[in-house]
N, C-alpha and C. Protein backbone atom coordinates (compact mmCIF):
# COMPACT_ATOMS: atom_id res chain seq x y z
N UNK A 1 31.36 -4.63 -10.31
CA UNK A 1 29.99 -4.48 -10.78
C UNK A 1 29.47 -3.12 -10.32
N UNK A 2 28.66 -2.54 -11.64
CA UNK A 2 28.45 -1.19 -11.22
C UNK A 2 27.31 -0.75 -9.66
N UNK A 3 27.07 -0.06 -9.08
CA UNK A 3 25.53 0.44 -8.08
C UNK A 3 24.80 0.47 -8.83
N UNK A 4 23.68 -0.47 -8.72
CA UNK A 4 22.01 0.05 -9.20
C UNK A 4 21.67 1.20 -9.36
N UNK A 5 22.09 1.57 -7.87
CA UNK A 5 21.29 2.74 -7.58
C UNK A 5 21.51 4.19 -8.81
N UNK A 6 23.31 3.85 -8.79
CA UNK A 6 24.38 4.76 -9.54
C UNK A 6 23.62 4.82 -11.42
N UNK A 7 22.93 3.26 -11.55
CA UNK A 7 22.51 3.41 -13.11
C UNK A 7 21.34 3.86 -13.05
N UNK A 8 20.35 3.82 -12.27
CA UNK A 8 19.30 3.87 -12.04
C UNK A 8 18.71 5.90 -12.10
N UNK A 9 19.95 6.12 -11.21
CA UNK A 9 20.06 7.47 -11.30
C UNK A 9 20.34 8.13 -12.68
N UNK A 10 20.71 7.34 -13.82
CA UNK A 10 21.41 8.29 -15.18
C UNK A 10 20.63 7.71 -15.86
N UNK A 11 19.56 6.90 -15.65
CA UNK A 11 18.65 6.25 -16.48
C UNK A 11 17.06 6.75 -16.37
N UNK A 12 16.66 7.71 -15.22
CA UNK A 12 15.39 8.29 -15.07
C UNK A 12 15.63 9.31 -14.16
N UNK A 13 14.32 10.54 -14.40
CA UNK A 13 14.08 11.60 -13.78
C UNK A 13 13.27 11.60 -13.08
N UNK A 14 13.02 11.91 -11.88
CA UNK A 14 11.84 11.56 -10.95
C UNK A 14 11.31 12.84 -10.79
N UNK A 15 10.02 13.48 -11.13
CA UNK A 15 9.67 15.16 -10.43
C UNK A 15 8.41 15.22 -9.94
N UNK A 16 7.73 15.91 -9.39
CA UNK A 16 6.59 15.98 -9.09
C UNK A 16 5.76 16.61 -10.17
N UNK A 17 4.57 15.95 -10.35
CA UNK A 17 3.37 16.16 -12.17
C UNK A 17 3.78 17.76 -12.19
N UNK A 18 3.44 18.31 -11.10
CA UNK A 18 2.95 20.28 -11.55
C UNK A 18 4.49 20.65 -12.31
N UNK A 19 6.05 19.85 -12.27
CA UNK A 19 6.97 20.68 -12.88
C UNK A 19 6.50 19.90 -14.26
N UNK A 20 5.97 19.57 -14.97
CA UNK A 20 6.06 18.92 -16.44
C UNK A 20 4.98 19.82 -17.58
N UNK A 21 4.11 20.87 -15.93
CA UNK A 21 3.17 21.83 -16.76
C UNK A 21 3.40 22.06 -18.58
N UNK A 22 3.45 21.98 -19.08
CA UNK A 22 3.73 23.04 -20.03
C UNK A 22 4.94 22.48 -20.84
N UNK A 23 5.52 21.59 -20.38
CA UNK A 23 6.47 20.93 -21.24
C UNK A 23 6.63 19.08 -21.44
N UNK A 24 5.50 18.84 -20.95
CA UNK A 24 5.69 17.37 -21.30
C UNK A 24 5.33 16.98 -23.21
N UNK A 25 4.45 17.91 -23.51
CA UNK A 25 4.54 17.59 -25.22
C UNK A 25 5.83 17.81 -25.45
N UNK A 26 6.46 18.62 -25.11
CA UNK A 26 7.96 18.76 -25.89
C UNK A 26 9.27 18.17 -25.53
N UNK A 27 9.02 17.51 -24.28
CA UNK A 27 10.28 16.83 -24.13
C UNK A 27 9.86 15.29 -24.81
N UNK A 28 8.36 14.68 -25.15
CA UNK A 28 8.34 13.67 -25.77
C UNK A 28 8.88 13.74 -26.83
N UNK A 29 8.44 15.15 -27.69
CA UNK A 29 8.28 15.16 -28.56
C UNK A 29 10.32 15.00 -29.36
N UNK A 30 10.76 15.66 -28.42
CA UNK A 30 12.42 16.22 -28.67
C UNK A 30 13.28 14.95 -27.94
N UNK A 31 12.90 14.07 -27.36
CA UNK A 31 13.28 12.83 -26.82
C UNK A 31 12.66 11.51 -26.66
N UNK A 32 13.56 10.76 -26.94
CA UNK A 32 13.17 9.13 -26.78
C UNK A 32 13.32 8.92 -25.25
N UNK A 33 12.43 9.00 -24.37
CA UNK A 33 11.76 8.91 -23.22
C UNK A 33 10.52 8.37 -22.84
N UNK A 34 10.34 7.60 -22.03
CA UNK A 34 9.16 7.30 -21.67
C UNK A 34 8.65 8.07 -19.82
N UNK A 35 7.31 8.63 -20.51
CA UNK A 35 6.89 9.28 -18.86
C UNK A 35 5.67 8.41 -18.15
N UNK A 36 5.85 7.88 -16.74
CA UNK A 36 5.48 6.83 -16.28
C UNK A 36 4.95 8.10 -14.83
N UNK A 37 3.27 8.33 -14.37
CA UNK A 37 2.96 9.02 -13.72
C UNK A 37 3.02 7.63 -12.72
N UNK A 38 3.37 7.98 -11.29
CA UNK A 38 3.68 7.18 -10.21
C UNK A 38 3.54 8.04 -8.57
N UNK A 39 2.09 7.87 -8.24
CA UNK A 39 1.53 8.55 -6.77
C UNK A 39 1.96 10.08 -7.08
N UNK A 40 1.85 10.69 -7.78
CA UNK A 40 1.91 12.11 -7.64
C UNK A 40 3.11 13.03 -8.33
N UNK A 41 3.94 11.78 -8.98
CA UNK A 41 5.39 11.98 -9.72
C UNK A 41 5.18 11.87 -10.97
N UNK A 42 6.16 12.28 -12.30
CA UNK A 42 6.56 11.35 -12.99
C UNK A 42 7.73 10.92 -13.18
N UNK A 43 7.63 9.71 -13.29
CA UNK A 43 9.51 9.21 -13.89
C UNK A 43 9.64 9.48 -15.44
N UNK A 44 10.52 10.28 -15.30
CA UNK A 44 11.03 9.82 -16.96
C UNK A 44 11.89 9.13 -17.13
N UNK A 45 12.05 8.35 -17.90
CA UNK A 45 12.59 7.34 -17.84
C UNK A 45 13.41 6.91 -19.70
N UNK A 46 14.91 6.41 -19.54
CA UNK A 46 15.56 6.87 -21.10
C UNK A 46 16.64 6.00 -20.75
N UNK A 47 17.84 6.41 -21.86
CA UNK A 47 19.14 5.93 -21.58
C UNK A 47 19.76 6.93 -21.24
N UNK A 48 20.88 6.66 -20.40
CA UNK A 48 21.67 7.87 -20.05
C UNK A 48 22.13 8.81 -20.67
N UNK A 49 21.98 8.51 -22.12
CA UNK A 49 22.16 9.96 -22.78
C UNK A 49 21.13 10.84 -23.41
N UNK A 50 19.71 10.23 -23.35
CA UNK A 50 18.78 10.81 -23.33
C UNK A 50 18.06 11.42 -22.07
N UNK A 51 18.50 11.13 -20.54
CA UNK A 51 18.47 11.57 -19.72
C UNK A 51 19.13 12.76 -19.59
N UNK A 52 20.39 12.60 -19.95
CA UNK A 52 21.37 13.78 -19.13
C UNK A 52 20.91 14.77 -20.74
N UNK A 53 20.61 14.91 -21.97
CA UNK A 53 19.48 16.08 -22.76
C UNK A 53 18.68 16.04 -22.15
N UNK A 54 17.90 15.46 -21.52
CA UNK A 54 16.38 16.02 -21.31
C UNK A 54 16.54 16.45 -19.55
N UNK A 55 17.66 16.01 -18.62
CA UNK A 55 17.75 16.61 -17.66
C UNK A 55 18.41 18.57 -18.36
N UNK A 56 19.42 18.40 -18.87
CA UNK A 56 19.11 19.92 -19.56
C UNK A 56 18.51 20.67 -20.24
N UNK A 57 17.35 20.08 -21.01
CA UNK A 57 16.24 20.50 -21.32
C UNK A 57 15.73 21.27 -20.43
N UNK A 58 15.48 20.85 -19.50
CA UNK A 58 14.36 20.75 -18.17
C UNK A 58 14.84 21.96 -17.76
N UNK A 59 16.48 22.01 -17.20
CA UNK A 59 17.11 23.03 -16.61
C UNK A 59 16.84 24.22 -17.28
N UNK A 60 16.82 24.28 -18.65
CA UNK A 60 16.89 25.49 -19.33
C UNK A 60 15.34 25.72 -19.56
N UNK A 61 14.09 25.28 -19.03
CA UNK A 61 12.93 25.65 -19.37
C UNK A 61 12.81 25.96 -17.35
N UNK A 62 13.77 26.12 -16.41
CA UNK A 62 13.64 26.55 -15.32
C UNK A 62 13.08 25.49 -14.49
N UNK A 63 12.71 24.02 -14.52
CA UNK A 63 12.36 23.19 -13.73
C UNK A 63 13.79 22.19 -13.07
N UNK A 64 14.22 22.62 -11.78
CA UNK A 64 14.85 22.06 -10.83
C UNK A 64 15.26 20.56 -10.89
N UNK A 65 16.57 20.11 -11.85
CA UNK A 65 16.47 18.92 -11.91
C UNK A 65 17.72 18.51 -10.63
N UNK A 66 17.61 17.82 -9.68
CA UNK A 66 18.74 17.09 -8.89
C UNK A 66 19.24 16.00 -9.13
């Protein structure tokens, strides 16, 4: 049986609000994602293959994805 933790990780993006400045219309807009603001974060939140596009999205608009 797979880690939670392991799906959990390829299934959402966790960042702090100030990196989504300027690009949260467009990663809705360019992905089936849902963004869930949580104490000062947002999760984005997808299937793993809409994660791992919109984690390179992110990369290539310069916001630090881990």
């Amino acid at each position: 049986m797979p880690d939670p933790s392991s799906l959990r990780d390829s299934t959402q993006i966790v960042l702090p609000c100030h990196a989504l400045d300027g690009l949260g219309d467009r990663l809705l807009d360019r992905f089936t994602v849902t963004v869930v603001e949580d104490d000062g974060y947002y999760r984005i939140i997808g299937s793993p293959v809409e994660i791992k596009a919109a984690s390179n999205f992110l990369a290539r608009n310069g916001v630090a994805v881990a």
